[in-house]
C-alpha atoms as a PDB file:
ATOM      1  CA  UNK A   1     100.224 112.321 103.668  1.00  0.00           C
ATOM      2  CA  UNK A   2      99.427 115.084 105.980  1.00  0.00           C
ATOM      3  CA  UNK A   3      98.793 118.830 104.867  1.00  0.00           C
ATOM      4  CA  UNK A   4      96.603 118.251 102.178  1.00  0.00           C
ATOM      5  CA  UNK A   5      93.689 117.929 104.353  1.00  0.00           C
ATOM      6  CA  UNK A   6      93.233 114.471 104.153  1.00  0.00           C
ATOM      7  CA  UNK A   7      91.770 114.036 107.828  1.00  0.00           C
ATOM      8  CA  UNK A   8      89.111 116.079 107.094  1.00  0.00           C
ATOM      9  CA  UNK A   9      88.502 114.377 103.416  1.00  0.00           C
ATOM     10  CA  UNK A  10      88.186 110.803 105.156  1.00  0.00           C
ATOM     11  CA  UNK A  11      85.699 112.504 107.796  1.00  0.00           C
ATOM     12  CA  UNK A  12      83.927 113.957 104.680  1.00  0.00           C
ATOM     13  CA  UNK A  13      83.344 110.610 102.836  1.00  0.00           C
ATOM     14  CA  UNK A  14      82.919 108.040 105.832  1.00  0.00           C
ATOM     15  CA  UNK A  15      79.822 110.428 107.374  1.00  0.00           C
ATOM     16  CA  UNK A  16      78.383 110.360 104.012  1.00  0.00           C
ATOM     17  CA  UNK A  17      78.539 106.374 104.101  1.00  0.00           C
ATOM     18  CA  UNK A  18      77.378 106.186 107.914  1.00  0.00           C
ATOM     19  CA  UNK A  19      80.352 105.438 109.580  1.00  0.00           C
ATOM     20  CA  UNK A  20      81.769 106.153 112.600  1.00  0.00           C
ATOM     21  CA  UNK A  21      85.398 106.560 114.108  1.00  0.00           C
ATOM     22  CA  UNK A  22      88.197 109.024 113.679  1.00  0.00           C
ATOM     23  CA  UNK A  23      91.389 109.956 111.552  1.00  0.00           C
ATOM     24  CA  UNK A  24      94.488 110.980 113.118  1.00  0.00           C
ATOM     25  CA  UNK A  25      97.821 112.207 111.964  1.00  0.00           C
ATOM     26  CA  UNK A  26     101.085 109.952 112.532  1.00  0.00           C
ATOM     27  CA  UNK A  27     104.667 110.830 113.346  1.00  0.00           C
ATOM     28  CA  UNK A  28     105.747 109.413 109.921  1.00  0.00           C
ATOM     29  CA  UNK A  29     103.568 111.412 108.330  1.00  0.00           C
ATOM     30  CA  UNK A  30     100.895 108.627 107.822  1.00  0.00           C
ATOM     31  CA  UNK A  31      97.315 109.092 108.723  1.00  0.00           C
ATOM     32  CA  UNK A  32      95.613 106.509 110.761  1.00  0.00           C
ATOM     33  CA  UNK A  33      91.719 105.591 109.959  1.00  0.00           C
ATOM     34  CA  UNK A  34      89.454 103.699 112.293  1.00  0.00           C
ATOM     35  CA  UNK A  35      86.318 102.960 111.104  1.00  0.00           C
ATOM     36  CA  UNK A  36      83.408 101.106 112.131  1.00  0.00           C
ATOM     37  CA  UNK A  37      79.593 100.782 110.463  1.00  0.00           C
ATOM     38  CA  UNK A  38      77.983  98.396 107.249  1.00  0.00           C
ATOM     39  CA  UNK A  39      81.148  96.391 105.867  1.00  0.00           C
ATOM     40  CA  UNK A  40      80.440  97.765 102.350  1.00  0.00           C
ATOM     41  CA  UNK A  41      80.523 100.991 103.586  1.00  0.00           C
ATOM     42  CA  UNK A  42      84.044 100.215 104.631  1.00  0.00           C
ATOM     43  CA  UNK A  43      84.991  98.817 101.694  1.00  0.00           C
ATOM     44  CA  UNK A  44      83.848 102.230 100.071  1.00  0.00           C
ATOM     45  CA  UNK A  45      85.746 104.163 102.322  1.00  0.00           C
ATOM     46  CA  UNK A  46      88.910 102.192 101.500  1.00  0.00           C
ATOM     47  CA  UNK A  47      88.451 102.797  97.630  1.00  0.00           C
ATOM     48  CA  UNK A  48      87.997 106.449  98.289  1.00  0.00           C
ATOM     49  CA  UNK A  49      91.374 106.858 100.979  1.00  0.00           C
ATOM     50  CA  UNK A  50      93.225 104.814  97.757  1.00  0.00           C
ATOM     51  CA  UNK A  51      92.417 107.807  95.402  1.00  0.00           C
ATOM     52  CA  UNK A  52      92.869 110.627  98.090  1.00  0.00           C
ATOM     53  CA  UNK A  53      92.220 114.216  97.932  1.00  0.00           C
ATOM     54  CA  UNK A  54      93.875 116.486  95.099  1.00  0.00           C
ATOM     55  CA  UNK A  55      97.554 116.953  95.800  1.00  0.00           C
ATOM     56  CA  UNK A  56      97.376 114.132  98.035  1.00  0.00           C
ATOM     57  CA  UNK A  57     100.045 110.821  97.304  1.00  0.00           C
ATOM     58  CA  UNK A  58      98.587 107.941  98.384  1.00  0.00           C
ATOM     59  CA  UNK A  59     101.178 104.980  98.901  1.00  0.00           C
ATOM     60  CA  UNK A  60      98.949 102.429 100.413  1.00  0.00           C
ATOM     61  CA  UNK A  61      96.086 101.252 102.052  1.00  0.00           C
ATOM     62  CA  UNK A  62      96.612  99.101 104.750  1.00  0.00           C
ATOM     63  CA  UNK A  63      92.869  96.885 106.004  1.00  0.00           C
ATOM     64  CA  UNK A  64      93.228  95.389 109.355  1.00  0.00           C
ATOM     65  CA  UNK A  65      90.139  94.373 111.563  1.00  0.00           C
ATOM     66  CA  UNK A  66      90.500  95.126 114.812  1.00  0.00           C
ATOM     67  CA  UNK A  67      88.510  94.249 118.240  1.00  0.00           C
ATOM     68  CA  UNK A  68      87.000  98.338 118.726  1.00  0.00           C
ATOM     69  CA  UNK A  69      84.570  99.163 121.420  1.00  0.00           C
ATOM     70  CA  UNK A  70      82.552 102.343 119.536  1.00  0.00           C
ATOM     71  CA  UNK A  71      79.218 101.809 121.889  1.00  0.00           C
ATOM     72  CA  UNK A  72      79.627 105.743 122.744  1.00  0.00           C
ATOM     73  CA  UNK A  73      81.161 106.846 119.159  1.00  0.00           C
ATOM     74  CA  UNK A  74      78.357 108.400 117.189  1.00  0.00           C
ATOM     75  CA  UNK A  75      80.349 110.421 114.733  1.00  0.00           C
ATOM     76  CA  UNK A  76      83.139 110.246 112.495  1.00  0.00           C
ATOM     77  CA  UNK A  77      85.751 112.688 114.321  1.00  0.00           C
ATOM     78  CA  UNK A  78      89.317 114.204 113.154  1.00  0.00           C
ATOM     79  CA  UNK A  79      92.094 113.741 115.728  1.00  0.00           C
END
């Protein structure tokens, strides 16, 4: 859900774990997470975007791996 600064709380916990990618808003008011680093660390991340932020609703958590070229991606960035 967007507004409840849940970009910048998925930047917040995947730099703490060491990952790298970026968070961006969607039109239907879903926020997009790519992620790359340590598979547990991903795993992590996923457990923390199901519980959100305060005020945030969480509906789902969709896990897809995807073919990402992150070579020159050194930080976790909001969109």
């Amino acid at each position: 859900m967007q507004g409840v600064g849940f970009r910048w709380f998925v930047a917040r916990h995947a730099t703490l774990l060491g990952l790298v990618g970026y968070a961006r808003n969607q039109p239907d008011g879903s926020v997009e997470v790519v992620a790359s680093g340590d598979e547990a660390a991903i795993d992590r991340l996923a457990r923390e975007l199901a519980r959100g932020p305060e005020f945030a609703h969480v509906s789902a958590v969709e896990k897809t791996e995807i073919q990402l070229e992150v070579c020159n991606v050194k930080s976790f960035d909001i969109k």
